[in-house]
Structures are given as structure tokens and as C-alpha cells.
Protein backbone atom coordinates (compact mmCIF):
# COMPACT_ATOMS: atom_id res chain seq x y z
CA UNK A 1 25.27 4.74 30.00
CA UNK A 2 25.22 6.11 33.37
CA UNK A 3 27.56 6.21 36.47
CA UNK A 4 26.46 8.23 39.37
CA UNK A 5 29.85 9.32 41.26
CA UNK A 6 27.66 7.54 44.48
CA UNK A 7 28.18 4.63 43.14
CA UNK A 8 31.66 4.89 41.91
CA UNK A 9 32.83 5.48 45.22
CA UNK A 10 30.68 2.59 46.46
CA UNK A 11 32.38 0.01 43.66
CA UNK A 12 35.78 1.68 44.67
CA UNK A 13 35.10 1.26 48.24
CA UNK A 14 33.92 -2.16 47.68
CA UNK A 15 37.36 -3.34 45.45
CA UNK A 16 39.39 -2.27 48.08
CA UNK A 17 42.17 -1.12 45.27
CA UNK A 18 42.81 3.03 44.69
CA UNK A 19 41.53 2.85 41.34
CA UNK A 20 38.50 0.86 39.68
CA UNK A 21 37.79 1.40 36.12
CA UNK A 22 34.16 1.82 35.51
CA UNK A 23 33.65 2.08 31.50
CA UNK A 24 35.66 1.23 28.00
CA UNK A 25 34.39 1.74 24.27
CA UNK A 26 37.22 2.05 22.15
CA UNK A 27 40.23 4.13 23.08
CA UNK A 28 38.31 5.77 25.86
CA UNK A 29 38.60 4.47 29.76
CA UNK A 30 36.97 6.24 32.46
CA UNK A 31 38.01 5.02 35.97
CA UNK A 32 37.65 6.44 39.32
CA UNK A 33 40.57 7.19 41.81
CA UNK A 34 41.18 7.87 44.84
CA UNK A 35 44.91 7.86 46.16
CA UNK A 36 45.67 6.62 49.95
CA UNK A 37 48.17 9.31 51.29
CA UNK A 38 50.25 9.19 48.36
CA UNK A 39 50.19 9.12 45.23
CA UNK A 40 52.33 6.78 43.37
CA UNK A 41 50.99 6.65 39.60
CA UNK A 42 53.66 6.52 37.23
CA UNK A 43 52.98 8.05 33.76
CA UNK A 44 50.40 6.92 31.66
CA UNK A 45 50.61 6.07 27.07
CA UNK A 46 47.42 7.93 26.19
CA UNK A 47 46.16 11.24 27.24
CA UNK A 48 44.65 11.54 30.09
CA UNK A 49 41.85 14.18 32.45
CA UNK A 50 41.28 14.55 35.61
CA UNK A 51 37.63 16.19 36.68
CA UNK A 52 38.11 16.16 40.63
CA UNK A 53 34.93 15.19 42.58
CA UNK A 54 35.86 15.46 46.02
CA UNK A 55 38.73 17.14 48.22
CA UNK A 56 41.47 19.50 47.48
CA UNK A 57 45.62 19.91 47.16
CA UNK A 58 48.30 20.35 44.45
CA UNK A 59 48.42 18.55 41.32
CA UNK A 60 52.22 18.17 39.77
CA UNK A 61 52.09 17.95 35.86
CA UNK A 62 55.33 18.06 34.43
CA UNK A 63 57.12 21.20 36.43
CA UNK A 64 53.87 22.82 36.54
CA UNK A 65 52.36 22.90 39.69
CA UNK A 66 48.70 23.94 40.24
CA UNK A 67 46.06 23.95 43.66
CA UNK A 68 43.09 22.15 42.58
CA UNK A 69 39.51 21.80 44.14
CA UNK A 70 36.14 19.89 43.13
CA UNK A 71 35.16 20.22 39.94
CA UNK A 72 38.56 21.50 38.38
CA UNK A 73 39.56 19.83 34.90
CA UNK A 74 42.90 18.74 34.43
CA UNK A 75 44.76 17.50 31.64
CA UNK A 76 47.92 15.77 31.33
CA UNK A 77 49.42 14.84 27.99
CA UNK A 78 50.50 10.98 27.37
CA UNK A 79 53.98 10.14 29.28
CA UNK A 80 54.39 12.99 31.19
CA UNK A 81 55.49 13.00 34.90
CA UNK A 82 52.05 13.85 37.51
CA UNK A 83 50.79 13.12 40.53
CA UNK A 84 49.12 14.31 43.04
CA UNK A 85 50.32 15.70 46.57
CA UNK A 86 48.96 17.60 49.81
CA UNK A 87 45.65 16.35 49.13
CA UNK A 88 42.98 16.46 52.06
CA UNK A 89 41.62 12.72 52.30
CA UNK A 90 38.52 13.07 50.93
CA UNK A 91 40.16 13.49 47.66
CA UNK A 92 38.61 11.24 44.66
CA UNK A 93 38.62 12.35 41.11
CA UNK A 94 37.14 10.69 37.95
CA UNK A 95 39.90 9.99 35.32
CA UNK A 96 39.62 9.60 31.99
CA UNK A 97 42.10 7.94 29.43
CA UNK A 98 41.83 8.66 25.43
CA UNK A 99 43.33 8.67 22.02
CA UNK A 100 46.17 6.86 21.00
CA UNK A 101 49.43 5.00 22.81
CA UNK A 102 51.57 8.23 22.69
CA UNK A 103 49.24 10.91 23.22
CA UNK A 104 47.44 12.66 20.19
CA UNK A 105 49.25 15.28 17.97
CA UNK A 106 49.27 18.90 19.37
CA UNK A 107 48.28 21.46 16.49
């Protein structure tokens, strides 16, 4: 399997919605987003990353807030509070849902 970000964008573009997902096999979802303005996501039952592919701003997760840039790796764990803000509007990141309703157990 292969998605090149290109044409993630494209099939995003192309839906017309902020998100499109792109791939499932079991528990795992990988979707690409890219927020108009705002961000509105409310949060999510499994664990989810972020990999940012384009664009730049602050990322909320929890109280915890962080600058982020392309290529950063973010992780936020099931049912917690995030979103994103001050982003420039080239912003898109690849998201990626896994594990169980929940989140998975922290060791």
C-alpha cells in the first residue's frame, strides 16, 4: 500500500470535507486533515498521531501546549481534549487512529 501525500491532498481537495480517510486494516485508520481556520475536532476513543506535512502553529493537547512545524510527531492519548490553533493555512497533517476504544494501557 501506498499513499503519496500529493495525492492525499488531491482526494481531500476533491471531497471538499476537512478530513478524508485514506486507509483501514483493523484498528488502524490513517486519514488526512486539514482544518479551515479553526479547528473544531472534539476528542477522539482510540489513540491517535499526528505527523504534520505542511504549515505551522500551536497544537493544544490536554493543558500542554506545544509550536509545531512539518514533520513533527504528535501524540494524543484516547479522549483527551486537542486541537489545533494559530496555524498558517497551508497547514495539513496526516492522522493516524489505533488500538482500542479507550486508548491502550500506559506501562
Amino acid at each position: 500500500m501506498h499513499i503519496s501525500a500529493n495525492a492525499a491532498l488531491t482526494q481531500l481537495k476533491e471531497s471538499g470535507q476537512l478530513f478524508l480517510n485514506l486507509f483501514e486494516q483493523g484498528s488502524l485508520r490513517v486519514e488526512m486533515y486539514k482544518p479551515d481556520i479553526v479547528d473544531l475536532q472534539q476528542p477522539h476513543e482510540q489513540d491517535e498521531v499526528y505527523v504534520i506535512l505542511s504549515g505551522s502553529g500551536e497544537f493544544i493537547n490536554g493543558e500542554t501546549l506545544t509550536e509545531f512545524q512539518p514533520g513533527d510527531f504528535l501524540f494524543v492519548p484516547a479522549g483527551v481534549e486537542h486541537r489545533f490553533i494559530n496555524f498558517t493555512t497551508d497547514f495539513a497533517s496526516w492522522v493516524i487512529f489505533y488500538g482500542p476504544k479507550g486508548g491502550e494501557k500506559i506501562l
